[in-house]
N, C-alpha and C. Protein backbone atom coordinates (compact mmCIF):
# COMPACT_ATOMS: atom_id res chain seq x y z
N UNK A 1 96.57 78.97 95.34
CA UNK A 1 96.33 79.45 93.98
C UNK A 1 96.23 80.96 93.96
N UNK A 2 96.52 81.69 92.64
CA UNK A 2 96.21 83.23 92.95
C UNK A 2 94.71 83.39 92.99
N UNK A 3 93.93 82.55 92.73
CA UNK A 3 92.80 82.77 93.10
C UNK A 3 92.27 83.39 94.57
N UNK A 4 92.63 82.11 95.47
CA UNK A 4 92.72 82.84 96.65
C UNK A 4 93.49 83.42 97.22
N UNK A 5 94.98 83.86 96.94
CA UNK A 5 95.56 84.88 97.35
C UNK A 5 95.24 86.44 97.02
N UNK A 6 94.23 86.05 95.70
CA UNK A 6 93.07 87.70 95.36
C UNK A 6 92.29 87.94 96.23
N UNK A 7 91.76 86.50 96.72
CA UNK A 7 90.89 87.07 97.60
C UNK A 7 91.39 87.43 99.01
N UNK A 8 92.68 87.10 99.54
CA UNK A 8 93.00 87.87 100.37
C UNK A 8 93.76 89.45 100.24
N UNK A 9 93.48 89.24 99.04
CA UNK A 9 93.57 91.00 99.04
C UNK A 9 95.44 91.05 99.09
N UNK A 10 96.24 89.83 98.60
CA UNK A 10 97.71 90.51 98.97
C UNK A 10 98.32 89.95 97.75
N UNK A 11 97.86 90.29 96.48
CA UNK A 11 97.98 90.19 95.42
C UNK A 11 99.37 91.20 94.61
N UNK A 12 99.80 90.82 93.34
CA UNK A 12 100.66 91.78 93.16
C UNK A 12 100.68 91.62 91.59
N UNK A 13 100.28 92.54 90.87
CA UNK A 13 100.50 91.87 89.28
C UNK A 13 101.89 92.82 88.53
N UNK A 14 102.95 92.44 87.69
CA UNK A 14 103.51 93.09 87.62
C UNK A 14 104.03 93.18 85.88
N UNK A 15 103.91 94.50 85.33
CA UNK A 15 103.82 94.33 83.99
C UNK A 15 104.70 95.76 83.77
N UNK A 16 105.48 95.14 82.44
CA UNK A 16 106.69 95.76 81.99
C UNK A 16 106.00 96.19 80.34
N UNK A 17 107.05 97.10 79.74
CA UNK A 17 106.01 98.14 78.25
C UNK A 17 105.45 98.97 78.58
N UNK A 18 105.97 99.97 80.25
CA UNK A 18 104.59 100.93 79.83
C UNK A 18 104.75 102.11 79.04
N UNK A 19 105.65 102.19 78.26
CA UNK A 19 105.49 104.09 77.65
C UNK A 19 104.96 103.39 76.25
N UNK A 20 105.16 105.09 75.93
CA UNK A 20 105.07 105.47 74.36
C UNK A 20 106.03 105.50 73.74
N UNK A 21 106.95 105.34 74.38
CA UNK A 21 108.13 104.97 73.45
C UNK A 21 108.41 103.69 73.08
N UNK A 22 109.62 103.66 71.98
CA UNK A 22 109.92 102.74 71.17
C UNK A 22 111.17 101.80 71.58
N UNK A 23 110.73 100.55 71.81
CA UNK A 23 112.02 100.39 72.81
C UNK A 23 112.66 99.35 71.99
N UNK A 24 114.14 98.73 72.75
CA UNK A 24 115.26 97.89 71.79
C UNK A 24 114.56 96.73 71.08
N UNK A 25 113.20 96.34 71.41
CA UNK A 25 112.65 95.10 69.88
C UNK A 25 111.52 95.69 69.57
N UNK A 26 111.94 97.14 68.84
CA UNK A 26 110.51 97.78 67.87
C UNK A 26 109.44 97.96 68.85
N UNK A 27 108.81 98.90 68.05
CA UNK A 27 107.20 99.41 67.69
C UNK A 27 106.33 98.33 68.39
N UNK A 28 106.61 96.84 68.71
CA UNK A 28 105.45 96.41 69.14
C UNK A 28 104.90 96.27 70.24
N UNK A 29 106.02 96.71 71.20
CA UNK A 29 104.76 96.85 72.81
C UNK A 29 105.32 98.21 72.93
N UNK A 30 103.82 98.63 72.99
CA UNK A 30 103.35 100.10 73.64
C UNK A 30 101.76 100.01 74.21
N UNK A 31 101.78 99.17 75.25
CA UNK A 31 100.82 99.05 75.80
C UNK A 31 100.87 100.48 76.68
N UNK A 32 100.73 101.34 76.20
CA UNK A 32 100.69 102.41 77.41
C UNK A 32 99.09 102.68 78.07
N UNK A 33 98.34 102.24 76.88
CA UNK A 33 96.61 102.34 77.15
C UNK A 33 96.12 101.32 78.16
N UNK A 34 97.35 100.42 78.78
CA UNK A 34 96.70 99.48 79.05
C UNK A 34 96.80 100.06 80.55
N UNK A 35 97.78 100.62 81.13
CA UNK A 35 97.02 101.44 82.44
C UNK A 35 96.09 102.29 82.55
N UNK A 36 95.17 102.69 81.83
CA UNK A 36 94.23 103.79 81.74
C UNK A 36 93.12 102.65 82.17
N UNK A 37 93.23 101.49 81.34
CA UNK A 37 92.24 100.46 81.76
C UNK A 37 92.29 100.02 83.01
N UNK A 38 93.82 99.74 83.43
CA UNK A 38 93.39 99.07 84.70
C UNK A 38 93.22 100.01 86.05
N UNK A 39 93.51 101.22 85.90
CA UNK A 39 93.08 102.20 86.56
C UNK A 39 91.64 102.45 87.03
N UNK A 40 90.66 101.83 86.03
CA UNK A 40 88.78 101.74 86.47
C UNK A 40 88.54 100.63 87.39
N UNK A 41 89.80 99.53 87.53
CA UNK A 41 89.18 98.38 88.07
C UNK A 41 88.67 98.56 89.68
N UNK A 42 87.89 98.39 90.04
CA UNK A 42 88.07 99.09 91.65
C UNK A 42 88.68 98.24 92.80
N UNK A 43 89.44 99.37 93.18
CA UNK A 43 90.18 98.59 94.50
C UNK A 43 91.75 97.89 94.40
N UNK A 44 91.70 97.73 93.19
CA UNK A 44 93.14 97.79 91.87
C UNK A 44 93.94 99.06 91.99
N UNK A 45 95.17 99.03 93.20
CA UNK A 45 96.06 99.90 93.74
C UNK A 45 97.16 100.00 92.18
N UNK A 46 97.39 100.88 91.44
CA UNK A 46 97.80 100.97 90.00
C UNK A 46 99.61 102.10 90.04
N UNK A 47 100.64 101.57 90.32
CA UNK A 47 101.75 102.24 90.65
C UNK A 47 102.71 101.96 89.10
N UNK A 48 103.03 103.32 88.90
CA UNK A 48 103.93 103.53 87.74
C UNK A 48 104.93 104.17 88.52
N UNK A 49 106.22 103.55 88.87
CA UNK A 49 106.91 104.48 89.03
C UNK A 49 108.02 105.22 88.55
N UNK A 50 109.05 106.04 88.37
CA UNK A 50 109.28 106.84 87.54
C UNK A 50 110.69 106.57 87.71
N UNK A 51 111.53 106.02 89.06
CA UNK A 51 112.99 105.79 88.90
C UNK A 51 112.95 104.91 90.24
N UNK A 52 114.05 104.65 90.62
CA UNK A 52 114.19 103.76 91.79
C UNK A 52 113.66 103.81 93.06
N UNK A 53 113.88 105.32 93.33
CA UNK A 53 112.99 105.56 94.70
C UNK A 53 111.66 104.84 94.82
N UNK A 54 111.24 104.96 93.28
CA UNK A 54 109.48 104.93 93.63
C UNK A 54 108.93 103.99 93.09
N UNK A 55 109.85 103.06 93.07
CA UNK A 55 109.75 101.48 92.68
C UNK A 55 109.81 100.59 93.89
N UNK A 56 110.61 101.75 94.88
CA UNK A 56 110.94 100.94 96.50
C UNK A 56 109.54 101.15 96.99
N UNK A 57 109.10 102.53 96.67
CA UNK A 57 107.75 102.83 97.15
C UNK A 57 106.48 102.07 96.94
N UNK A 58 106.60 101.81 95.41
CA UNK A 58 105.64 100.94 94.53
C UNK A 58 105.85 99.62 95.46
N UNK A 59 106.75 98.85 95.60
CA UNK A 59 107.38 97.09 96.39
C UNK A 59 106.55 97.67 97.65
N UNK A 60 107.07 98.70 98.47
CA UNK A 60 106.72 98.55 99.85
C UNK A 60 104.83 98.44 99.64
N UNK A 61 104.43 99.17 99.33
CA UNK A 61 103.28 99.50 98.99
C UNK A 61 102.34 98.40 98.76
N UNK A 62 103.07 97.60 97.69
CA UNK A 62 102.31 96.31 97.49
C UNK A 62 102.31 94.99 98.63
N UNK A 63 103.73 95.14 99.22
CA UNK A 63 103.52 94.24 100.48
C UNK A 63 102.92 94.22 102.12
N UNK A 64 102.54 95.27 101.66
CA UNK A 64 102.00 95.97 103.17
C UNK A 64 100.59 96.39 102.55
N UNK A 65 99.76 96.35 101.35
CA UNK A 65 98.72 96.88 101.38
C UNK A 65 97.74 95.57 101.62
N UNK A 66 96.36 95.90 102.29
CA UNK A 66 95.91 94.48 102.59
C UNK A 66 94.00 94.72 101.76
N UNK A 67 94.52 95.83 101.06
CA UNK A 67 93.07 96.53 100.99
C UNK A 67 92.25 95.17 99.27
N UNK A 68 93.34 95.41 98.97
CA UNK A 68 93.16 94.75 97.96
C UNK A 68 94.24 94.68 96.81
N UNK A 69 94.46 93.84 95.55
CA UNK A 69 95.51 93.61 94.87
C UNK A 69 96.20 95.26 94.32
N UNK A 70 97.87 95.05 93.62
CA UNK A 70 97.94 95.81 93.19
C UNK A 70 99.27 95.83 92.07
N UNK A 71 98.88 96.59 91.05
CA UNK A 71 99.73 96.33 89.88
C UNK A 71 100.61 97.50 89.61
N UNK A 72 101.65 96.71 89.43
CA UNK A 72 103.37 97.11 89.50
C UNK A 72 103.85 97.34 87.86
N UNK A 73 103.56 98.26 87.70
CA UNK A 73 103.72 98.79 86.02
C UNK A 73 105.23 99.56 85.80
N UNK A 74 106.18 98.82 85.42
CA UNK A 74 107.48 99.11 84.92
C UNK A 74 107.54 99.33 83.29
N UNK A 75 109.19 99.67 83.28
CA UNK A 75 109.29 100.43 81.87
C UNK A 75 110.66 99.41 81.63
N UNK A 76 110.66 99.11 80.54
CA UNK A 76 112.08 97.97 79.99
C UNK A 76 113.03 99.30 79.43
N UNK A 77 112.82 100.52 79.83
CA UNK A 77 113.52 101.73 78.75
C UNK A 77 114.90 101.91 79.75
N UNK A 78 115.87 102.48 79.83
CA UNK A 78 116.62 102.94 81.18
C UNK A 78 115.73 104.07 80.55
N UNK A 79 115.88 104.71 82.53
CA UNK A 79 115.21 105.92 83.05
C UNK A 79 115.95 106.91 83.50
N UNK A 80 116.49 108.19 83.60
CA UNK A 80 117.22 109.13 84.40
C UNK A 80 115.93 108.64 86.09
N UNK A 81 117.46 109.52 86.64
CA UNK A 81 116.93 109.31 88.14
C UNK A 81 116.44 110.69 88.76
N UNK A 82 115.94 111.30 89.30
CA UNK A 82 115.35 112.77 89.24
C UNK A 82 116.13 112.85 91.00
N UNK A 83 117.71 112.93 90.66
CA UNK A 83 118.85 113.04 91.63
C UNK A 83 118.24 114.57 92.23
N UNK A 84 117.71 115.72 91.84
CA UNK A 84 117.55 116.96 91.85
C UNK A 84 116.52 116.95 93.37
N UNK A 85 115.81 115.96 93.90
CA UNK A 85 115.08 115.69 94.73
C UNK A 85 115.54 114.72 95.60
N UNK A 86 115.35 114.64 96.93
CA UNK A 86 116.18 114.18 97.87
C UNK A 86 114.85 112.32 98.03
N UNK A 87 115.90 111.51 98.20
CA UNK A 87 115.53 110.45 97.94
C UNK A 87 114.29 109.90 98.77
N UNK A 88 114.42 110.29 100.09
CA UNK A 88 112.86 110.18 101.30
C UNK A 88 112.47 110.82 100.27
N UNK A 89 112.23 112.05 99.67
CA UNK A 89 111.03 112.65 99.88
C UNK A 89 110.57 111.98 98.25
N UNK A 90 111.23 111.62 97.61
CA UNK A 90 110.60 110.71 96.04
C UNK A 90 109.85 109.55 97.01
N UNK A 91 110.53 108.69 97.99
CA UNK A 91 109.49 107.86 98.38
C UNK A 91 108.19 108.37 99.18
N UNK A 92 108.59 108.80 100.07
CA UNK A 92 107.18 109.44 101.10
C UNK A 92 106.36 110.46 100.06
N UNK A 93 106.72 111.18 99.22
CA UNK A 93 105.83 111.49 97.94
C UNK A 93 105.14 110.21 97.02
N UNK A 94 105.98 109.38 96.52
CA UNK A 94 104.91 108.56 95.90
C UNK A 94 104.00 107.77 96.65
N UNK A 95 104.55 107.37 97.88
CA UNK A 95 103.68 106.54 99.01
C UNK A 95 102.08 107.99 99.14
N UNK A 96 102.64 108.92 99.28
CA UNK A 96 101.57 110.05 99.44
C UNK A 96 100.15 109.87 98.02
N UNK A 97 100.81 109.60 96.63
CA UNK A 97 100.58 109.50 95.45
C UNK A 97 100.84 110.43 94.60
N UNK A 98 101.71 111.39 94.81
CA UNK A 98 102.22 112.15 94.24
C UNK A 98 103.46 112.85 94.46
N UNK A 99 104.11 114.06 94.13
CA UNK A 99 104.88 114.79 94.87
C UNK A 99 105.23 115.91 93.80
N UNK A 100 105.64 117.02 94.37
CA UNK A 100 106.53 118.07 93.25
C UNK A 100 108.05 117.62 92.64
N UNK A 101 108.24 117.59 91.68
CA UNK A 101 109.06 117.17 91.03
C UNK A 101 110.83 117.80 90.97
N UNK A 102 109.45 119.33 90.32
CA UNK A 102 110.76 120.26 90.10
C UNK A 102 109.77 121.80 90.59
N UNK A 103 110.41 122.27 91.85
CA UNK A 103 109.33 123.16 92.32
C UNK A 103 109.49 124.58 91.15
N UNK A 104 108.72 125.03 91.01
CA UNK A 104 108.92 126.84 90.25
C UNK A 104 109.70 127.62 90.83
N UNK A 105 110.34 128.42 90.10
CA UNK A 105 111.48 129.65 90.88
C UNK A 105 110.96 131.09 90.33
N UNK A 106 109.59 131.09 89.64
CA UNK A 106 109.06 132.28 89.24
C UNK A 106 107.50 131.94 89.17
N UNK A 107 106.72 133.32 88.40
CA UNK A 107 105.16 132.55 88.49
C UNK A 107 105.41 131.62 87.46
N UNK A 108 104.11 130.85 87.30
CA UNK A 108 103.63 129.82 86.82
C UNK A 108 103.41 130.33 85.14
N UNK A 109 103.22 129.85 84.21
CA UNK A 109 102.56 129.85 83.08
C UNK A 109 101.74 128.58 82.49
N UNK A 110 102.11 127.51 82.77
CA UNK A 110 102.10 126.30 83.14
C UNK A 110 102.24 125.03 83.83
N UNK A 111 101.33 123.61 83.90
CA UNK A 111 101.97 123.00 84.87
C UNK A 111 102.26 121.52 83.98
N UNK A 112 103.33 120.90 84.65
CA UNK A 112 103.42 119.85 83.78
C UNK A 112 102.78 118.80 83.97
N UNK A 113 102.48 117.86 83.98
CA UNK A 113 102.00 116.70 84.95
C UNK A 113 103.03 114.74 84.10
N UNK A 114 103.17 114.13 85.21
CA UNK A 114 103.94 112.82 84.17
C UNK A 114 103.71 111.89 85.01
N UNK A 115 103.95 110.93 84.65
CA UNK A 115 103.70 109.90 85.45
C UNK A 115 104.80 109.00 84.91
N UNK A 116 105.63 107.70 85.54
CA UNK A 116 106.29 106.71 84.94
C UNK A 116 107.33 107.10 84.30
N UNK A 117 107.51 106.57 83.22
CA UNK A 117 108.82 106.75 82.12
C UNK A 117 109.06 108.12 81.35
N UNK A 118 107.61 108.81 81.49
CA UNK A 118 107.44 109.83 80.88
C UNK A 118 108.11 111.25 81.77
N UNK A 119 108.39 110.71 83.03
CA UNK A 119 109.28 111.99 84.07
C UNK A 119 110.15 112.63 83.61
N UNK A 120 111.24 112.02 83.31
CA UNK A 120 112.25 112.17 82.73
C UNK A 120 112.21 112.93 81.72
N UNK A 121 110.84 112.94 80.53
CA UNK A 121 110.60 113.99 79.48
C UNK A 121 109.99 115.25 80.03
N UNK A 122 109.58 114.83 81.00
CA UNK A 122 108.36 115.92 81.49
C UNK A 122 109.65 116.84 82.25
N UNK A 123 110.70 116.72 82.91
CA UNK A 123 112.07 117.25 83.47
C UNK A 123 112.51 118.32 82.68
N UNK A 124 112.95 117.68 81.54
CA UNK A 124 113.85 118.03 80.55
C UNK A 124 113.08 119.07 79.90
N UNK A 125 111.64 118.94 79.85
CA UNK A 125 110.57 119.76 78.82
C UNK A 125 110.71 120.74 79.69
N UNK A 126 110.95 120.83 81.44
CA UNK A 126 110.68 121.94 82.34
C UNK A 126 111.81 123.24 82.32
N UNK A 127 112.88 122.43 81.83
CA UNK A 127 114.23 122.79 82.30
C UNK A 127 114.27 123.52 80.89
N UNK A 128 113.98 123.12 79.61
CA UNK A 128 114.26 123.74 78.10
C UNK A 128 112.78 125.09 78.03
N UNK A 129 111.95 125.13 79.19
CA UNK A 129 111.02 126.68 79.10
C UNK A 129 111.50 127.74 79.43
């Protein structure tokens, strides 16, 4: 039962809707609040990832983690692929839990931050400053 496969800690929950955007059947799933929630649960490993690389990252992640369950938060939107970054390093960055995206070529004035489906805007917003 998943009961006790929770309790062995090699759990995997996997849920699709996560942006703010509006996708091909309307306005009605935009659960995007609903990872903020499951983000408090403790011990609840919480992976959004942003294009393919880091979906391999998100899979590996969940089958090899033994710490406890973890939820696999996809987007039903197509996504650009952030080709501009070499493909190890999108995985061994999200396995890390993060990574630089799009490094600076001058000082700073700002920083962006994105997570998930929202990369792809957060790119485009970098590239139009």
């Amino acid at each position: 039962s998943s009961v006790a496969l929770g309790g062995l800690g090699r759990v995997s929950y996997v849920l699709t809707h996560d942006s703010i955007g509006v996708g091909e059947d309307g306005p009605t799933h935009q659960p995007v609040e609903t990872v903020s929630g499951l983000r408090v649960f403790p011990n609840l490993d919480v992976w959004r990832p942003s294009d393919a690389e880091e979906t391999v990252a998100s899979f590996v992640s969940s089958v090899t983690r033994k710490e406890g369950p973890t939820a696999l938060i996809f987007s039903r939107q197509n996504m650009d692929q952030n080709d501009a970054v070499d493909y190890m390093e999108r995985r061994e960055g999200a396995l890390k839990g993060a990574y630089i995206a799009k490094k600076e070529t001058e000082d700073l004035d700002l920083i962006i931050l994105a997570t998930g489906s929202e990369v792809q805007h957060a790119l485009k917003a970098a590239a139009d400053l």
